[in-house]
N, C-alpha and C. Protein backbone atom coordinates (compact mmCIF):
# COMPACT_ATOMS: atom_id res chain seq x y z
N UNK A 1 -3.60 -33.06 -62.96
CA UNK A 1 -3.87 -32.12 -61.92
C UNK A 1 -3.96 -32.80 -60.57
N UNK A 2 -4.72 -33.94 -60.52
CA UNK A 2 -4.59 -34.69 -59.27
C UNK A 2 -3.24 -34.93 -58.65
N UNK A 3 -2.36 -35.38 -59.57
CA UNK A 3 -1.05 -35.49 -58.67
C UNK A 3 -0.34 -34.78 -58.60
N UNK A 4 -0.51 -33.37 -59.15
CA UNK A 4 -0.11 -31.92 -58.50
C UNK A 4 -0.94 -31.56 -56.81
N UNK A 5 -2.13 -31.92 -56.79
CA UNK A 5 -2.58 -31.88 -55.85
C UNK A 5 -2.20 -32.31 -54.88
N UNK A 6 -1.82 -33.42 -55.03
CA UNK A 6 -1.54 -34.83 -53.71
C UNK A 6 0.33 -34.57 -53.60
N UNK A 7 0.73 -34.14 -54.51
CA UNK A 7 2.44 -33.62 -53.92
C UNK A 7 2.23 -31.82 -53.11
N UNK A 8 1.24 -31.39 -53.20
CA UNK A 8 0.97 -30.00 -52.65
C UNK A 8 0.76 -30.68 -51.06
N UNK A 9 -0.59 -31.18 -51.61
CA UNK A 9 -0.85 -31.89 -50.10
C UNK A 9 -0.26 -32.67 -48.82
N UNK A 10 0.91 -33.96 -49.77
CA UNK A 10 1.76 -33.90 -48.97
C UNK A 10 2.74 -33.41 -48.56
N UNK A 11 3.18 -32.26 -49.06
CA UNK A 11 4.61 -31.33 -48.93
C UNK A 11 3.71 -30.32 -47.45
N UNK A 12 2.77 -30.15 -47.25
CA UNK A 12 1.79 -29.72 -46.60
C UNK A 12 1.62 -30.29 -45.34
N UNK A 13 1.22 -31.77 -45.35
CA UNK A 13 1.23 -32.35 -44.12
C UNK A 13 2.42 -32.83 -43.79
N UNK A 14 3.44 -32.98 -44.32
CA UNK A 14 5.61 -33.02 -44.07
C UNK A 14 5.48 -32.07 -43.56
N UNK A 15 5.11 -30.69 -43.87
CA UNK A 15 5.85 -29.45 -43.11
C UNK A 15 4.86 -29.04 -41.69
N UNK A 16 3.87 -29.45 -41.56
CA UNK A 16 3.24 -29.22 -40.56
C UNK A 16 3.39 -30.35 -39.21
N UNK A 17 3.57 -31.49 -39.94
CA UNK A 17 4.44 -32.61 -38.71
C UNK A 17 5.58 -31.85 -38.14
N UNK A 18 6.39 -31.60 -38.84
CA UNK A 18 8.01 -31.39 -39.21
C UNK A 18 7.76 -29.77 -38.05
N UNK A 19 6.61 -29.16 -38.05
CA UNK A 19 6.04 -27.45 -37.19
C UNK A 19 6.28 -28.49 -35.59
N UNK A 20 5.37 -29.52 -35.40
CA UNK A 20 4.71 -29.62 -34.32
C UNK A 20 6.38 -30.38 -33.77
N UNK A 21 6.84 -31.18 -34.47
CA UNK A 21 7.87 -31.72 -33.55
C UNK A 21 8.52 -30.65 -33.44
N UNK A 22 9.08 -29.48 -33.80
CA UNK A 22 10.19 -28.82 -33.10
C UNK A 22 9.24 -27.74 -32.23
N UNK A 23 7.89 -27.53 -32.39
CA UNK A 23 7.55 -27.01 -31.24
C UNK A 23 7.12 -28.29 -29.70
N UNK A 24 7.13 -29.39 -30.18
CA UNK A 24 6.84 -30.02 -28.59
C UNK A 24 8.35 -30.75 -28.68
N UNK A 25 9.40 -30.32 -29.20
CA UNK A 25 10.86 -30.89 -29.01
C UNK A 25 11.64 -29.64 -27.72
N UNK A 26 11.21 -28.68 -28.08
CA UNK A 26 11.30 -27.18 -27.63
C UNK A 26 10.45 -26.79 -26.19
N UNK A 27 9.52 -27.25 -26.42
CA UNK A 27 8.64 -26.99 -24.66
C UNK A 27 8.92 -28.19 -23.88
N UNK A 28 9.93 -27.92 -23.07
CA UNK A 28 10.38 -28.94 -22.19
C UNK A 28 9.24 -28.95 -20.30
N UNK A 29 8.74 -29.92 -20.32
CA UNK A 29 7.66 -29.72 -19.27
C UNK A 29 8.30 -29.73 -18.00
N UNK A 30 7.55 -29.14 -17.01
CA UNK A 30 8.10 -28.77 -15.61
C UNK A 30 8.88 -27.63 -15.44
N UNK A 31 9.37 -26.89 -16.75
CA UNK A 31 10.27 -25.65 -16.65
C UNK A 31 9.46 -24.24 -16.64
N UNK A 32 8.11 -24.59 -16.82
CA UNK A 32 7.99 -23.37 -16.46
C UNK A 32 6.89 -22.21 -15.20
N UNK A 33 7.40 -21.37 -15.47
CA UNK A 33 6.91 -20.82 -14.17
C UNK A 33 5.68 -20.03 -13.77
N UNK A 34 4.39 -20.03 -13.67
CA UNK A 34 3.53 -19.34 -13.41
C UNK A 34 3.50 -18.17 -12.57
N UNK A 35 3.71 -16.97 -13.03
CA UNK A 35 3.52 -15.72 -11.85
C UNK A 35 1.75 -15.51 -11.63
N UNK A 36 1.32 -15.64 -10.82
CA UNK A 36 0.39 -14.76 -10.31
C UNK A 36 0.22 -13.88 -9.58
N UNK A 37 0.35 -12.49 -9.76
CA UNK A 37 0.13 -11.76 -8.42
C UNK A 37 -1.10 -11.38 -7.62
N UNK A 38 -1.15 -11.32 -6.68
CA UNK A 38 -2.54 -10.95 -6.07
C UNK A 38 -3.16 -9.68 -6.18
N UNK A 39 -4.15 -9.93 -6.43
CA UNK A 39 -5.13 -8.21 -6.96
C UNK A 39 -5.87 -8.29 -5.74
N UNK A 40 -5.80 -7.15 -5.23
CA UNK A 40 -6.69 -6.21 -4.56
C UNK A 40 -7.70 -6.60 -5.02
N UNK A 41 -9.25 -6.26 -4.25
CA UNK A 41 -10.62 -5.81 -4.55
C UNK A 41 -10.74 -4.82 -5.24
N UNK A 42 -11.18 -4.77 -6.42
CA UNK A 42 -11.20 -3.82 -7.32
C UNK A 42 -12.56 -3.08 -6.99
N UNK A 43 -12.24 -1.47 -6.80
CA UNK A 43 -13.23 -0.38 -5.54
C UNK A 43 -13.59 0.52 -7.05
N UNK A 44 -15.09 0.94 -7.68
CA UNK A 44 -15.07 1.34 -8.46
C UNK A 44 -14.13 3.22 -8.42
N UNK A 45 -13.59 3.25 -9.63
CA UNK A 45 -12.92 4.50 -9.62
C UNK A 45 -11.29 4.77 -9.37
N UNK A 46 -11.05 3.18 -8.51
CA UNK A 46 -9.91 3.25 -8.03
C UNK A 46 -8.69 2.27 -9.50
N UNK A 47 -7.64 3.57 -8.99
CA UNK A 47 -6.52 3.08 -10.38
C UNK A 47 -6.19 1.35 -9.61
N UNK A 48 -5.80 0.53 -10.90
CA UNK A 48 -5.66 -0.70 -10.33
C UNK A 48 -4.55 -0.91 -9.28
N UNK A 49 -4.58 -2.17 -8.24
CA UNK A 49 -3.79 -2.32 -7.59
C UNK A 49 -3.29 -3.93 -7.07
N UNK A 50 -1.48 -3.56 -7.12
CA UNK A 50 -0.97 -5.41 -6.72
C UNK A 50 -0.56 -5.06 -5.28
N UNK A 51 -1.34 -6.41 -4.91
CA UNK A 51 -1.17 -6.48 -3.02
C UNK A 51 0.54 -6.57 -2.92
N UNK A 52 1.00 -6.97 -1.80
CA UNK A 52 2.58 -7.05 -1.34
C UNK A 52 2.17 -8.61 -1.37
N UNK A 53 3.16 -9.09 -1.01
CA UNK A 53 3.35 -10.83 -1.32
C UNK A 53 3.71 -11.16 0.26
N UNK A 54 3.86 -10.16 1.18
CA UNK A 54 4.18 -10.18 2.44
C UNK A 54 2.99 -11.42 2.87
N UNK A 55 3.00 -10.70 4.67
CA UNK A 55 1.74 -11.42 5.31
C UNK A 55 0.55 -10.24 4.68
N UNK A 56 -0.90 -10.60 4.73
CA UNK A 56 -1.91 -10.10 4.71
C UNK A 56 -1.81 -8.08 5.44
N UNK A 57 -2.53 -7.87 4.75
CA UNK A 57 -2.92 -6.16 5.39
C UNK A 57 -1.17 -5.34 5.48
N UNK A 58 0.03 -6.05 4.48
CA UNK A 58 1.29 -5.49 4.98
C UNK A 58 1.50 -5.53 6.45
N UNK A 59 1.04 -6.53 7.66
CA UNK A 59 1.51 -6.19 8.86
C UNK A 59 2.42 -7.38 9.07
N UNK A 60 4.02 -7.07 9.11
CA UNK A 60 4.86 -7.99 9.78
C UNK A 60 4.12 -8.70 10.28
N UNK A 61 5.19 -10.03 11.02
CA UNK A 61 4.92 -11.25 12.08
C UNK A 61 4.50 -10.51 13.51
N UNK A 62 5.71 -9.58 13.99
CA UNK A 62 5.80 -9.11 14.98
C UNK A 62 5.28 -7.89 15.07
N UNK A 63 4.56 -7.52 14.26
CA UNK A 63 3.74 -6.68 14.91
C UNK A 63 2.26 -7.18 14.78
N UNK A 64 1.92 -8.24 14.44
CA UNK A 64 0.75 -9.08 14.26
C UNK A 64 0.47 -9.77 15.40
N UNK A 65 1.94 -10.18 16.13
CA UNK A 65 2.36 -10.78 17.47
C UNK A 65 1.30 -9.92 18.51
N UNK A 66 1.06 -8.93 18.35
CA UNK A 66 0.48 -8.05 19.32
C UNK A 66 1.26 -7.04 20.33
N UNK A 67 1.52 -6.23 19.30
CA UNK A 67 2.53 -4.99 20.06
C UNK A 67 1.58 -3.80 20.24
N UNK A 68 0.46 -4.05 20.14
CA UNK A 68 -0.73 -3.18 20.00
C UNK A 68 -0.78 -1.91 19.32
N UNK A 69 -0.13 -0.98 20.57
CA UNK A 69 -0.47 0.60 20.02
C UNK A 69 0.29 0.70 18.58
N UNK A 70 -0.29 2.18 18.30
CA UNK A 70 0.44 2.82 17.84
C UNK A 70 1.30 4.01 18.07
N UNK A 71 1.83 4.62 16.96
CA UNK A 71 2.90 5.84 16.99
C UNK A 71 2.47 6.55 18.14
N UNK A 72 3.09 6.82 19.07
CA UNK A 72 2.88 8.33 20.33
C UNK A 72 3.96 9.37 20.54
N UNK A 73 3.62 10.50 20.27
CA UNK A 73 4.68 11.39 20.59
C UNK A 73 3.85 12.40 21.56
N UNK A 74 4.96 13.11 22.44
CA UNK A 74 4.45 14.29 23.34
C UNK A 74 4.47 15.88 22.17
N UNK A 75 4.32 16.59 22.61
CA UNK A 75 3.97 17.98 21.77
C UNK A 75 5.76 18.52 21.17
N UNK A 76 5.99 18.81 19.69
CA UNK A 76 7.15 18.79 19.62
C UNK A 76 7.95 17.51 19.19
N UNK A 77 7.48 16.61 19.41
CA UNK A 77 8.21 15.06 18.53
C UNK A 77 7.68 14.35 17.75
N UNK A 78 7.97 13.31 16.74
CA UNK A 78 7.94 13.51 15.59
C UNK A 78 7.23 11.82 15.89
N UNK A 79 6.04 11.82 15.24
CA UNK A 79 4.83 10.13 14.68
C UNK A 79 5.71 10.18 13.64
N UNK A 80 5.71 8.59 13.36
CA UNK A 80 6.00 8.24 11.77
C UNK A 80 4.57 7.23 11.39
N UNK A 81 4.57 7.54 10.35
CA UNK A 81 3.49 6.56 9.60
C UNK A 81 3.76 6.55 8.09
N UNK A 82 3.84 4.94 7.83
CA UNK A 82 3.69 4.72 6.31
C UNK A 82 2.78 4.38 5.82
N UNK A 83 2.90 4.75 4.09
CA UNK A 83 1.55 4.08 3.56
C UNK A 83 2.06 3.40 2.72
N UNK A 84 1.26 1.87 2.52
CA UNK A 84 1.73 1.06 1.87
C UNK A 84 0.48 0.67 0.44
N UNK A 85 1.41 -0.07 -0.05
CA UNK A 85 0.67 -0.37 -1.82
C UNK A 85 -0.88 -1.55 -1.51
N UNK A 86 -0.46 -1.63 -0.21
CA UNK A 86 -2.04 -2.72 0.62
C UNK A 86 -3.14 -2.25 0.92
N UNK A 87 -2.63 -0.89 0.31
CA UNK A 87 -3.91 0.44 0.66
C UNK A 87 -4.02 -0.01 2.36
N UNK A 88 -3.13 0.61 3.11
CA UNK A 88 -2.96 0.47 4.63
C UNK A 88 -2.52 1.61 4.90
N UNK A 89 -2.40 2.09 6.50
CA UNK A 89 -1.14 2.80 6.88
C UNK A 89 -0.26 1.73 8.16
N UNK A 90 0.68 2.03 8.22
CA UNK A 90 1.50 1.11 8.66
C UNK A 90 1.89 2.50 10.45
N UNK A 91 1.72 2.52 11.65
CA UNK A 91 0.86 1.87 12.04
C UNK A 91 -0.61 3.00 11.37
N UNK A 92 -2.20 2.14 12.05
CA UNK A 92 -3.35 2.74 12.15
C UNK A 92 -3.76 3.48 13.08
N UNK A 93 -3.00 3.36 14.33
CA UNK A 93 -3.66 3.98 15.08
C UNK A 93 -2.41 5.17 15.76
N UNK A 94 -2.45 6.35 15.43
CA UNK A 94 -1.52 7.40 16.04
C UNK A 94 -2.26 8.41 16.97
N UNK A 95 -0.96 8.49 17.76
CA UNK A 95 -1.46 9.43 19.27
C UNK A 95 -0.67 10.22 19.36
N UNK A 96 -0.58 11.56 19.23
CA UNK A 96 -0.04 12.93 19.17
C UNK A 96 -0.02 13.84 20.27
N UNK A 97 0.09 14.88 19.95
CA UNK A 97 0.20 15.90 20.91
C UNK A 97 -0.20 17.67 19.86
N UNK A 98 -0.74 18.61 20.36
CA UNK A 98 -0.95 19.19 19.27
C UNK A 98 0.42 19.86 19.44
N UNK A 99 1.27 20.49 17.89
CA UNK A 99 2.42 21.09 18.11
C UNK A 99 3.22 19.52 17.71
N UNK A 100 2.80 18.50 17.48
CA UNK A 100 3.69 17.23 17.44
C UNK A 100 3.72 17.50 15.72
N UNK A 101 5.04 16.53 14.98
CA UNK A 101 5.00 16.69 13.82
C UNK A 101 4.89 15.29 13.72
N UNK A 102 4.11 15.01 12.02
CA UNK A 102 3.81 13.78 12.04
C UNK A 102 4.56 13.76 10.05
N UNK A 103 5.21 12.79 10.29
CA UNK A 103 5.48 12.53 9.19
C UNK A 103 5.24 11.22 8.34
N UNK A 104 5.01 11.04 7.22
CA UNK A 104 4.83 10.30 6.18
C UNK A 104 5.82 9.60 5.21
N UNK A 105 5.63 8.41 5.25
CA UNK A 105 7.15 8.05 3.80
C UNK A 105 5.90 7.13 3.50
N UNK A 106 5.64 7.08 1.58
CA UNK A 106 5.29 6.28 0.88
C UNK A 106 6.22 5.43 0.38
N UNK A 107 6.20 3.96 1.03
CA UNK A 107 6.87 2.85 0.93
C UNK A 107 6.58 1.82 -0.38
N UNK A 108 5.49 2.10 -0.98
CA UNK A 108 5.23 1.46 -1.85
C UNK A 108 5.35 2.11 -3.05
N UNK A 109 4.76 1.74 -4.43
CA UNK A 109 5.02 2.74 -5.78
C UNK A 109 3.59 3.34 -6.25
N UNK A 110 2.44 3.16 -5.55
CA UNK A 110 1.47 3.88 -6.04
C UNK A 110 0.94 5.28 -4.97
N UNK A 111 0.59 6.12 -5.82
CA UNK A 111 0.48 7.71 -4.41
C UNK A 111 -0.14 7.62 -3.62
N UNK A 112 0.26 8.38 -2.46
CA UNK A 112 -0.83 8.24 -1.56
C UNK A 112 -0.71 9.72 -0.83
N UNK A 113 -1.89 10.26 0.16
CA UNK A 113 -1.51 10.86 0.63
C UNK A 113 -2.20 10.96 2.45
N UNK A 114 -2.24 12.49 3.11
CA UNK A 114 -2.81 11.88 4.54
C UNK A 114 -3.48 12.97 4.60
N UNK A 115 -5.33 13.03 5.08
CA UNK A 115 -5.94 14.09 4.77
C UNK A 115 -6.82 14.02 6.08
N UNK A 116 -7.13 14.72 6.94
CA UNK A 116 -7.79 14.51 8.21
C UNK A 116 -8.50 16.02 8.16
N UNK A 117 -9.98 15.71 7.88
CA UNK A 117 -10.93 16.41 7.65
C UNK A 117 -11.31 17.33 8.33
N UNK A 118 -11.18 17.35 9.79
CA UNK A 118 -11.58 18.16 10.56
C UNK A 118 -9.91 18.84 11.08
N UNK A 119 -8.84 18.69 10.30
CA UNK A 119 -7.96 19.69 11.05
C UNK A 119 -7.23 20.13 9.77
N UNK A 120 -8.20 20.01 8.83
CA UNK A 120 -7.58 21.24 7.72
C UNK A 120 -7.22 20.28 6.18
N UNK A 121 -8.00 19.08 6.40
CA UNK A 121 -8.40 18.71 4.83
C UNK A 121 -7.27 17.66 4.86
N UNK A 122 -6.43 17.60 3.48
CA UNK A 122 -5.15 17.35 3.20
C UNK A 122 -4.01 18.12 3.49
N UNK A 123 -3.19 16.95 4.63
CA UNK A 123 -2.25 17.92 5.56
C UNK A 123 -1.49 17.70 4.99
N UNK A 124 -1.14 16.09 4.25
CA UNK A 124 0.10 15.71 3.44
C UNK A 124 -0.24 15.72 1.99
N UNK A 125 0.33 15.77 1.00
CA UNK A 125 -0.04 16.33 -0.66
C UNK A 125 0.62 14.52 -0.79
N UNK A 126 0.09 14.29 -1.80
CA UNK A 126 0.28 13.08 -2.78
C UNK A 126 1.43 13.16 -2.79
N UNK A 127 2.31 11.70 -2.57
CA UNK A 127 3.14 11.25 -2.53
C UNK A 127 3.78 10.15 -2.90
N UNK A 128 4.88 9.97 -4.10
CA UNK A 128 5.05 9.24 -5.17
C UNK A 128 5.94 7.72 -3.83
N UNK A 129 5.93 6.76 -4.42
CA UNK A 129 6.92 5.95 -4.00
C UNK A 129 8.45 6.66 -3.13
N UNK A 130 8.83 6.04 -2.34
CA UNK A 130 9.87 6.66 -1.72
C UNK A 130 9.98 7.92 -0.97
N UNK A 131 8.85 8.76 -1.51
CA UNK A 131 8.89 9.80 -0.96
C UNK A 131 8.54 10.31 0.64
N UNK A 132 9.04 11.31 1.09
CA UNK A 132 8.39 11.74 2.40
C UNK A 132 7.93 12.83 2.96
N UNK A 133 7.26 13.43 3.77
CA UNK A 133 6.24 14.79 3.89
C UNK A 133 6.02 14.67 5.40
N UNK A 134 6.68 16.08 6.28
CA UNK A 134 6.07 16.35 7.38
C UNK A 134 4.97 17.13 7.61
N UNK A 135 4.08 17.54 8.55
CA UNK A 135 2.96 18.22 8.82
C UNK A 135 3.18 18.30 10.31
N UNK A 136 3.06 19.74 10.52
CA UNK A 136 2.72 19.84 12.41
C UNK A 136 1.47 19.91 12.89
N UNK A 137 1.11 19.18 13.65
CA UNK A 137 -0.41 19.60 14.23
C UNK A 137 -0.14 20.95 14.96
N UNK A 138 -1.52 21.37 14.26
CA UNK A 138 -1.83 22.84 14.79
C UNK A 138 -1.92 22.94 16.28
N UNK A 139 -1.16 23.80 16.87
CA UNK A 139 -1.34 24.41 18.60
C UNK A 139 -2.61 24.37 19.01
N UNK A 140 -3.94 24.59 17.76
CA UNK A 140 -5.44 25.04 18.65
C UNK A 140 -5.98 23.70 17.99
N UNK A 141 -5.47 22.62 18.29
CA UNK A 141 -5.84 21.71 17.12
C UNK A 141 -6.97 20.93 18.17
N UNK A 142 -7.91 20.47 18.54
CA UNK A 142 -8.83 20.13 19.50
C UNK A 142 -8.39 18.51 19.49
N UNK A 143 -8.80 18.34 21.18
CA UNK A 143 -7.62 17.11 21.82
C UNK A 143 -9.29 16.11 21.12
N UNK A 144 -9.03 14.64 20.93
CA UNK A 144 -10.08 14.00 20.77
C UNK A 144 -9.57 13.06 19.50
N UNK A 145 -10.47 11.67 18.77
CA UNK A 145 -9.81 11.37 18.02
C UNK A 145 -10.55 11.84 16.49
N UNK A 146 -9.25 11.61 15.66
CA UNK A 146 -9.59 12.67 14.45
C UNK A 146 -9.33 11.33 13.45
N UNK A 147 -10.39 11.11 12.28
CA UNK A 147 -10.18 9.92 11.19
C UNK A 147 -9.16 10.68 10.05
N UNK A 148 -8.19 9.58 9.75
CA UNK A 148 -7.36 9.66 8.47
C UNK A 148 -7.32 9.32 7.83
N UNK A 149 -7.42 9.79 6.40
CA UNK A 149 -7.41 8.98 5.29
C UNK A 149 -6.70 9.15 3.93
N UNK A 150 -6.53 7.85 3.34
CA UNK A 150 -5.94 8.26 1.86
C UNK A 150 -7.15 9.08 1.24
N UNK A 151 -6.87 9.86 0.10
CA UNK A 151 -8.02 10.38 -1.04
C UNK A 151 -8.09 10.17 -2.38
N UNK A 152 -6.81 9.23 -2.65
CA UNK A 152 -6.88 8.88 -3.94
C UNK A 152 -8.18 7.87 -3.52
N UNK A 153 -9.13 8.09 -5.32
CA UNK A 153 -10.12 7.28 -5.70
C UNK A 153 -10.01 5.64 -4.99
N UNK A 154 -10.60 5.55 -4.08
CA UNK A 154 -11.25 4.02 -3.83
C UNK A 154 -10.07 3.54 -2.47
N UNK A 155 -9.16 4.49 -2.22
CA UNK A 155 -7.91 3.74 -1.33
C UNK A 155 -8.66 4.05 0.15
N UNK A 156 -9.38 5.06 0.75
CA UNK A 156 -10.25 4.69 1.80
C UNK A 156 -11.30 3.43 2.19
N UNK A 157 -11.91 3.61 0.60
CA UNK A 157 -13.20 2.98 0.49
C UNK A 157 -12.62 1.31 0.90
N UNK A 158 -11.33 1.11 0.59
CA UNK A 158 -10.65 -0.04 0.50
C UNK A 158 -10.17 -0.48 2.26
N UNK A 159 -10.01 0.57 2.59
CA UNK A 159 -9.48 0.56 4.43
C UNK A 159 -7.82 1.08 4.66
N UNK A 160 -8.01 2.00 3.59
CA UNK A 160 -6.77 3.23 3.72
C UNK A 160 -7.51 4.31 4.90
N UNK A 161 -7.31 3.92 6.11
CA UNK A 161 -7.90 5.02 6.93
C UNK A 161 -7.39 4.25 7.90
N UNK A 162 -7.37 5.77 9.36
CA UNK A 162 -6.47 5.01 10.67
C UNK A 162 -7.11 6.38 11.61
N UNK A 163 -6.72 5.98 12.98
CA UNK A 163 -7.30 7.25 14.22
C UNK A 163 -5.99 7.81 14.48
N UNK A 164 -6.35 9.28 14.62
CA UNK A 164 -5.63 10.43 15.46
C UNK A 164 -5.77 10.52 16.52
N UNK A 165 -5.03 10.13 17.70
CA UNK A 165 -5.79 10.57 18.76
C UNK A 165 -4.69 11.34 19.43
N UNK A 166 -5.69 13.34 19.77
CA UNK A 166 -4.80 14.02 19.92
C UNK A 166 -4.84 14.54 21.31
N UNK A 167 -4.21 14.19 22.47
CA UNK A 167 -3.79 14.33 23.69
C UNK A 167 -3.51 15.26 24.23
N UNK A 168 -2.95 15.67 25.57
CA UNK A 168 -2.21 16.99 25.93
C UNK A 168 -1.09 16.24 26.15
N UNK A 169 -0.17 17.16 25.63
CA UNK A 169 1.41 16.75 25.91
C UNK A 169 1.66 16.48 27.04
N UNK A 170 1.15 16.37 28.11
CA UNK A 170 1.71 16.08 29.32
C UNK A 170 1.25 14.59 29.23
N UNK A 171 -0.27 14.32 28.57
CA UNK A 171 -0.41 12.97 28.62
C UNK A 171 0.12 11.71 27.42
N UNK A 172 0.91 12.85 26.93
CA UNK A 172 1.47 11.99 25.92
C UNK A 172 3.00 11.92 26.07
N UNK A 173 3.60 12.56 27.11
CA UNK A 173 5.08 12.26 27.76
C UNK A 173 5.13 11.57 28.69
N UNK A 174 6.26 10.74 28.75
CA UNK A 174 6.73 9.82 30.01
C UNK A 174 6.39 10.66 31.63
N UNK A 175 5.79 9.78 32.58
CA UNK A 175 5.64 10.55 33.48
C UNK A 175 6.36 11.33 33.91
N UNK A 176 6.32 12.67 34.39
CA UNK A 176 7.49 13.47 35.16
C UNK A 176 7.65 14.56 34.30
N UNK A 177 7.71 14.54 32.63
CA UNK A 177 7.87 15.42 32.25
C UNK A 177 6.38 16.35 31.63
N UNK A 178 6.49 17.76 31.35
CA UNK A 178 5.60 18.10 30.94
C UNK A 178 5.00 18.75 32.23
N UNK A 179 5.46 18.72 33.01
CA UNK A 179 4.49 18.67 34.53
C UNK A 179 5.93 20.25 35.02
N UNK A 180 4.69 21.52 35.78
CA UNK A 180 5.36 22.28 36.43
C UNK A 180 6.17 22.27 37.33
């Protein structure tokens, strides 16, 4: 029985040498590649989220450069603003006109939408990747600035929010026009 044992045993440690060389014959070092992506601050409630690989907060070079404002239109022309997967809006700060239309494209793949509390809740409805959604500011819409925000779970809480600031069309057109 013993030297049934000791041919078990070594047929045992043969095949387990015989494992390790073709697995470290097979992992050739330096080939391989670590992905990490960057996670967001995880905001309780909020579905998970991967930052952009861009610069920080999704803001280009050149507009980091200091181009300051944001979106301005006179009464009748059209703000753009995106929202991005950085839980941002791309720009934050928009200046309108009431009667101006402001539109939305979600640039990234998780929803978002644009909800400004004091002029009627959620103006823009959830919006998948790619997608886009206009809204007109209301004619009696009161001039002053108005906060915006995402409402999916935790994307405010995160610094998904930006200012309205809503003007009279005359002060939001190039001089000369707008004027009797």
């Amino acid at each position: 029985m013993s030297t049934l044992n000791r041919r078990r045993f070594s047929l045992l440690g043969i095949g387990g040498f015989a494992s390790v060389a073709v697995v470290g014959c097979g992992n050739e070092v330096g080939n391989e590649v670590a992905i990490q992506p960057t996670q967001i601050t995880d905001v309780p409630g909020a579905p998970p989220t991967l930052a952009d690989m861009a610069t920080p907060g999704g803001v280009s070079e050149e507009e980091d450069a200091g181009t300051g404002g944001g979106a301005e239109a006179p009464a009748g022309e059209e703000v753009t603003v995106e929202s991005l997967d950085t839980l941002r809006y791309d720009p934050e700060q928009l200046t309108a006109s009431p009667g101006s239309v402001i539109t939305m494209t979600n640039v990234g793949v998780v929803q978002h939408n644009f909800v400004v509390d004091d002029l009627g809740g959620e103006v823009i409805p959830l919006l998948n990747g790619g997608e886009s959604a206009s809204w007109t500011v209301p004619a009696d819409a009161p001039l002053g600035d108005h906060v915006f925000y995402c409402s999916v779970p935790g994307h405010a809480q995160a610094g998904m929010d930006g200012t309205l600031s809503l003007v009279e069309a005359s002060a939001a057109a190039p001089s000369g026009e707008g004027e009797a």
